[in-house]
Protein backbone atom coordinates (compact mmCIF):
# COMPACT_ATOMS: atom_id res chain seq x y z
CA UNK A 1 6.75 4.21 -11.98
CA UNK A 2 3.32 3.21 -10.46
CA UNK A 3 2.96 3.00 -7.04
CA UNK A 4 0.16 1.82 -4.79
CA UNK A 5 -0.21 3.89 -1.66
CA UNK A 6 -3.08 2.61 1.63
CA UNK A 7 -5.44 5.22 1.95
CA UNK A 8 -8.20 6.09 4.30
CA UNK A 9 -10.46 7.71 1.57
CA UNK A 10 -9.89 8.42 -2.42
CA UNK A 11 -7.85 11.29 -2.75
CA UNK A 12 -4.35 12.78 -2.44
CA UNK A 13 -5.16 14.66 0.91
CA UNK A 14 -6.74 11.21 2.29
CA UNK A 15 -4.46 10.15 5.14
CA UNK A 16 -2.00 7.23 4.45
CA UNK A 17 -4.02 4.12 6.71
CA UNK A 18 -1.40 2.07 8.25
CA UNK A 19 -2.76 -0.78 7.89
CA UNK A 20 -2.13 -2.81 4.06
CA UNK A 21 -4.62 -5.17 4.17
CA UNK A 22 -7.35 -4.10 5.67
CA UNK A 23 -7.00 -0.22 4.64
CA UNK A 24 -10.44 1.11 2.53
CA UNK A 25 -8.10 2.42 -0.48
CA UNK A 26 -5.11 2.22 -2.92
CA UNK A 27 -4.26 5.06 -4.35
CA UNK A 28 -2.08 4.42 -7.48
CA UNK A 29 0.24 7.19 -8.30
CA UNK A 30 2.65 7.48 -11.53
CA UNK A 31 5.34 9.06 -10.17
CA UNK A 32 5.96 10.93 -13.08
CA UNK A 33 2.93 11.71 -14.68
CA UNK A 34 1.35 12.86 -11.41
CA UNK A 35 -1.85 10.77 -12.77
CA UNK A 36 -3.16 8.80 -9.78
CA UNK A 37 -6.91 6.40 -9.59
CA UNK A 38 -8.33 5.28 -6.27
CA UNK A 39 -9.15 1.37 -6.44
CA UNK A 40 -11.49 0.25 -3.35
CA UNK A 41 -10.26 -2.47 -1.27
CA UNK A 42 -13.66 -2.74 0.37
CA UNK A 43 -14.00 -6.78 0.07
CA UNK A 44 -11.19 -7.28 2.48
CA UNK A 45 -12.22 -4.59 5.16
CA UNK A 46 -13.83 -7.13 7.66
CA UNK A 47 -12.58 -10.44 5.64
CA UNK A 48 -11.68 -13.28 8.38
CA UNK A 49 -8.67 -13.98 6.79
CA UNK A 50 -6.60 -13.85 3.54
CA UNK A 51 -6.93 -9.49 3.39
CA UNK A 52 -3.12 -9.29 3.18
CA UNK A 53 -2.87 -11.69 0.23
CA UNK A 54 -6.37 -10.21 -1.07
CA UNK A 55 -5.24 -6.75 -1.10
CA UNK A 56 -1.38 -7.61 -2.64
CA UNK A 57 -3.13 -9.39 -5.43
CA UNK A 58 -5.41 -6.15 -6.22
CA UNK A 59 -2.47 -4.24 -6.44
CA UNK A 60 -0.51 -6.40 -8.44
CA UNK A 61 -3.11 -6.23 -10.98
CA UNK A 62 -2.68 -2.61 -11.11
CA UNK A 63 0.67 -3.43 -12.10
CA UNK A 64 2.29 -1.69 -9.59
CA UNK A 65 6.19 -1.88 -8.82
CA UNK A 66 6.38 -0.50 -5.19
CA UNK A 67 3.67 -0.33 -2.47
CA UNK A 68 3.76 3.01 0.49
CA UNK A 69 1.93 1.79 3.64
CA UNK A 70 1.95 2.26 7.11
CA UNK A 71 3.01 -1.67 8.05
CA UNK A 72 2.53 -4.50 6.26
CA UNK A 73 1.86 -8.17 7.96
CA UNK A 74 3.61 -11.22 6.88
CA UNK A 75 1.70 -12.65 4.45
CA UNK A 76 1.15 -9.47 2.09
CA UNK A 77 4.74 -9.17 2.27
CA UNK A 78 5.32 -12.47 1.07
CA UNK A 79 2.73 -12.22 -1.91
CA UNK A 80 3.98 -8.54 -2.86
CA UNK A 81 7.43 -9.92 -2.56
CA UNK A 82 6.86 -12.94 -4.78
CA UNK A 83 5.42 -10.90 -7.38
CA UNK A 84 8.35 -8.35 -7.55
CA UNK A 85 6.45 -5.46 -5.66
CA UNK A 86 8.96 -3.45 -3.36
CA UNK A 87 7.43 -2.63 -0.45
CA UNK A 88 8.05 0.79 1.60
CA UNK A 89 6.64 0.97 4.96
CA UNK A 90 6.55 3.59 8.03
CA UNK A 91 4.70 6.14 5.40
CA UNK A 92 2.24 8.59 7.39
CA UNK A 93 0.29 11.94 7.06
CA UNK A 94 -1.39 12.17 3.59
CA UNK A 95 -1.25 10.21 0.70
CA UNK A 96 0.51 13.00 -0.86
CA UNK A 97 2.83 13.25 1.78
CA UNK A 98 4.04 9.58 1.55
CA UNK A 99 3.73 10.03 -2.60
CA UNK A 100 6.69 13.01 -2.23
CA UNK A 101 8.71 11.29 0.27
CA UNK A 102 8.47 8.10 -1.74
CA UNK A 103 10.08 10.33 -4.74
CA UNK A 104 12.78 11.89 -2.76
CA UNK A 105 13.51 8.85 -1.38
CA UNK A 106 12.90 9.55 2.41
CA UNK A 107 11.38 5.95 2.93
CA UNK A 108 13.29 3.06 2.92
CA UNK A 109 12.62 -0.47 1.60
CA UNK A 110 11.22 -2.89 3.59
CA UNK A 111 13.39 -6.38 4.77
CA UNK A 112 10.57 -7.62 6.04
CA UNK A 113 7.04 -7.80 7.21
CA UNK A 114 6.51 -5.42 10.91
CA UNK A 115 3.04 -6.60 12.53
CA UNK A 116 1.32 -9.79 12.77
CA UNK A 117 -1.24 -11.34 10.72
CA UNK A 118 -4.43 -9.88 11.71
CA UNK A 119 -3.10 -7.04 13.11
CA UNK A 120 -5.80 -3.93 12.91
């Protein structure tokens, strides 16, 4: 399964950012291939609005099936949620952290979206 994981910088021992839309990196993982590409989400760092719906659509066109994050705001959880992208929040410490507990399945889906628009 490929998953897309918010990430302070481009590697596995990056921290996880909390923040979806506005983090500086996916990281997307196959979970069982181990195989994993950084994809810069630089345009929607400072964007004045739309990074949440930005940043699900870059993801979706990684063809990911599940997104790790810290929190996710309401409208990226709408857009991941319309295109059938799980979303798993409350993820923290390293990418590779939240990639291991994503596998043993120590994070649970997410109902809903658990900040604000705009929330940095």
């Amino acid at each position: 399964m490929k998953i897309a994981i918010s990430s302070q910088g481009k590697e596995l021992e990056s921290r996880v950012d909390q923040r979806f839309g506005r983090c500086s990196w996916f990281i997307v993982a196959d979970t069982e291939t181990g195989d994993y590409q950084a994809v810069s989400n630089d345009q929607n760092l400072s964007a004045a609005q739309g990074a949440g719906i930005q940043s699900a659509e870059i993801v979706s066109r990684q063809g990911v099936e599940a997104v790790v994050t810290g929190h996710c705001g309401p409208k990226a959880f709408r857009t991941l949620n319309v295109a059938g992208i799980k979303i798993f929040k409350g993820a923290e410490g390293t990418v590779a952290d939240a990639l291991e507990k994503f596998k043993s399945g120590a994070l649970a889906e997410a109902q809903g979206a658990d900040v604000e628009g705009h929330w940095s």
